[in-house]
N, C-alpha and C. Protein backbone atom coordinates (compact mmCIF):
# COMPACT_ATOMS: atom_id res chain seq x y z
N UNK A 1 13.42 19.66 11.05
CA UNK A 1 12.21 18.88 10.97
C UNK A 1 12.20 17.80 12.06
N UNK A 2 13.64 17.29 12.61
CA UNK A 2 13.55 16.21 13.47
C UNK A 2 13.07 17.09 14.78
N UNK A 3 13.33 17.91 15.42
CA UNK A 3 12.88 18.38 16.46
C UNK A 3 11.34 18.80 16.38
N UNK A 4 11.33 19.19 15.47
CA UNK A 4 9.48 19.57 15.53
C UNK A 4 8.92 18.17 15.64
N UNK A 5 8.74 17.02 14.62
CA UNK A 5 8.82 15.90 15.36
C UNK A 5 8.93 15.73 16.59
N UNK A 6 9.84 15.56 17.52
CA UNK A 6 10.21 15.44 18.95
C UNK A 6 9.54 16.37 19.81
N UNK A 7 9.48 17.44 19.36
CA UNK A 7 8.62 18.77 20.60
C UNK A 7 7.48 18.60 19.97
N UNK A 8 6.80 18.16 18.49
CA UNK A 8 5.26 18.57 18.78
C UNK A 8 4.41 17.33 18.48
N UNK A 9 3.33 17.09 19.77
CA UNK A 9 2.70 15.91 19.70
C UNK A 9 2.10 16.08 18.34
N UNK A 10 1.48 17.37 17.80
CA UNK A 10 0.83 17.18 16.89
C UNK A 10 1.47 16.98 15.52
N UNK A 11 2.52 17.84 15.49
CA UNK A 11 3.58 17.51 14.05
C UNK A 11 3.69 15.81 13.97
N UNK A 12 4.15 15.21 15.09
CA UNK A 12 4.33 13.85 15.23
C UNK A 12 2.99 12.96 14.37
N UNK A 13 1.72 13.64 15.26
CA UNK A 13 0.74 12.77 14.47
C UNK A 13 0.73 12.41 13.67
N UNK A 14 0.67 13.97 12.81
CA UNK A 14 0.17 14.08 11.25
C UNK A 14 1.37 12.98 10.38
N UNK A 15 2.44 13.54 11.19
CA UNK A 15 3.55 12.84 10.46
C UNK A 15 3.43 11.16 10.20
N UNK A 16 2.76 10.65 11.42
CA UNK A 16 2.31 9.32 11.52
C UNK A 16 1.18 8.84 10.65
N UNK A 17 0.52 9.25 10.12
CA UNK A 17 -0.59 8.54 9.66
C UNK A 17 -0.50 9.66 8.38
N UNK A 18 0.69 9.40 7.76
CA UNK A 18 0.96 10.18 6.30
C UNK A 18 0.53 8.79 5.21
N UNK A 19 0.74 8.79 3.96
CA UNK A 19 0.62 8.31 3.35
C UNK A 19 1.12 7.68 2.48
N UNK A 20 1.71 6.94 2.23
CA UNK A 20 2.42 6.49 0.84
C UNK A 20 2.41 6.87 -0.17
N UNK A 21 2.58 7.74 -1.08
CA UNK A 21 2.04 7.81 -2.57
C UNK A 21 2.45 6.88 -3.23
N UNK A 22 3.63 5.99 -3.20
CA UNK A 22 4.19 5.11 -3.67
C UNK A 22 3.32 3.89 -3.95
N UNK A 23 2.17 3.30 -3.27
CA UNK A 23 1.59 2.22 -3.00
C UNK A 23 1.52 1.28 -1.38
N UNK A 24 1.67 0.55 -1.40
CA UNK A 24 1.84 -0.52 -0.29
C UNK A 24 2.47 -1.42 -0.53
N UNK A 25 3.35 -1.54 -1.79
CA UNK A 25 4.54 -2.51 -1.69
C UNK A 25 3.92 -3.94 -2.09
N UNK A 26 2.79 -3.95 -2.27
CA UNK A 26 2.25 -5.59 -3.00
C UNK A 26 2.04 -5.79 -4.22
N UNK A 27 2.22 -4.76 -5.17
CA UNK A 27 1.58 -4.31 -6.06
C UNK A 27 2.21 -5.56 -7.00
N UNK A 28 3.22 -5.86 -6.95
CA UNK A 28 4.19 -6.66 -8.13
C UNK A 28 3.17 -8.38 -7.61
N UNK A 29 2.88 -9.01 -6.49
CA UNK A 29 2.21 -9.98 -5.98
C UNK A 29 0.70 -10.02 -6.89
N UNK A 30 -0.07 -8.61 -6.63
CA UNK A 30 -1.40 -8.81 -7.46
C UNK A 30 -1.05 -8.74 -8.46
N UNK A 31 -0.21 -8.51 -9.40
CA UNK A 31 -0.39 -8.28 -10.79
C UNK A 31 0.32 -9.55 -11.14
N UNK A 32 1.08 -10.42 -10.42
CA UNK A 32 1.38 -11.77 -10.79
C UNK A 32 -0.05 -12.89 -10.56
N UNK A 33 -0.70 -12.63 -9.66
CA UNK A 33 -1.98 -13.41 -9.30
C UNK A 33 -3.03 -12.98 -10.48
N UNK A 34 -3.16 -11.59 -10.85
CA UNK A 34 -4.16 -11.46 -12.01
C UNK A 34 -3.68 -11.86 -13.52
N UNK A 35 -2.19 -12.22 -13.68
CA UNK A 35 -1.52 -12.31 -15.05
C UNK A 35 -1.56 -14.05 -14.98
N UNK A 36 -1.81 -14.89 -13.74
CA UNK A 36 -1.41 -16.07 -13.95
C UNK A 36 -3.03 -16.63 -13.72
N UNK A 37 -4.01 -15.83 -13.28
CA UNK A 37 -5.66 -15.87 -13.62
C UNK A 37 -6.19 -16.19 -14.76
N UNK A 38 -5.41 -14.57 -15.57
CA UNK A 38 -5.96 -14.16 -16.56
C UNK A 38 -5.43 -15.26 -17.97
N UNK A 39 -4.31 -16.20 -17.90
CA UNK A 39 -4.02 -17.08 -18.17
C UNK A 39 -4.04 -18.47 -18.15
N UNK A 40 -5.08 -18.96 -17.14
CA UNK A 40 -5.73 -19.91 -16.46
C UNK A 40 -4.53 -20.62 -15.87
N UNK A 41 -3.54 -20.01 -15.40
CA UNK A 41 -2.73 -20.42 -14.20
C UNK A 41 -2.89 -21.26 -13.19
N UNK A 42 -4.20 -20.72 -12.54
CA UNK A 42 -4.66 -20.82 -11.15
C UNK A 42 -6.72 -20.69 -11.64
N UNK A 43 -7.39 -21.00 -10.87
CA UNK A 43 -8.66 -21.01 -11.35
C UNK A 43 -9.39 -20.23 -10.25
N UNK A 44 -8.42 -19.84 -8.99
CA UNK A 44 -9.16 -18.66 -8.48
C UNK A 44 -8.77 -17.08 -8.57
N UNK A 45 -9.90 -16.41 -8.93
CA UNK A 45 -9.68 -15.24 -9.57
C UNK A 45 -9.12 -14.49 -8.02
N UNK A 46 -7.96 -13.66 -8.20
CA UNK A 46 -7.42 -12.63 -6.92
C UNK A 46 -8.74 -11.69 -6.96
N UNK A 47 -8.83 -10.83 -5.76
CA UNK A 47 -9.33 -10.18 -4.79
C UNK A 47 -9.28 -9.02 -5.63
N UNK A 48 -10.21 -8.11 -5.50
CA UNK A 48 -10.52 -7.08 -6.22
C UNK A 48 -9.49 -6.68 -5.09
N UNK A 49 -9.27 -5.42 -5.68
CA UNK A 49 -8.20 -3.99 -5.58
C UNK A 49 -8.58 -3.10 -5.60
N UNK A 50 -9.03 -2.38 -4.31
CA UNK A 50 -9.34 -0.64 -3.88
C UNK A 50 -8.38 0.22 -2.89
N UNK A 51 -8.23 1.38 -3.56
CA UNK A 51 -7.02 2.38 -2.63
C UNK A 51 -7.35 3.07 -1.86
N UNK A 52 -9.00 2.78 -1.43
CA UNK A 52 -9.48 3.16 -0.50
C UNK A 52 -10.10 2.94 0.58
């Protein structure tokens, strides 16, 4: 797989602009900002959340 990588511009692409299924790694940040909201923590409500 590493050489197809290396010899093909296009394998490379696709490979580049794959996707996470995992998330983006902030996920534990918004759900502390909406739990300390939703508790009147803080009095500004976090940023809506789209995965798209």
């Amino acid at each position: 797989m590493a050489n197809e990588l290396l010899d093909s511009p296009e394998a490379y692409a696709k490979m580049a602009k794959a996707v996470n299924p995992y998330g983006d790694g902030h996920a534990c940040a918004r759900i502390t900002q909406a739990i300390e909201w939703y508790f009147g923590r803080t009095a500004e409500r976090p940023a809506d959340f789209c995965t798209e």
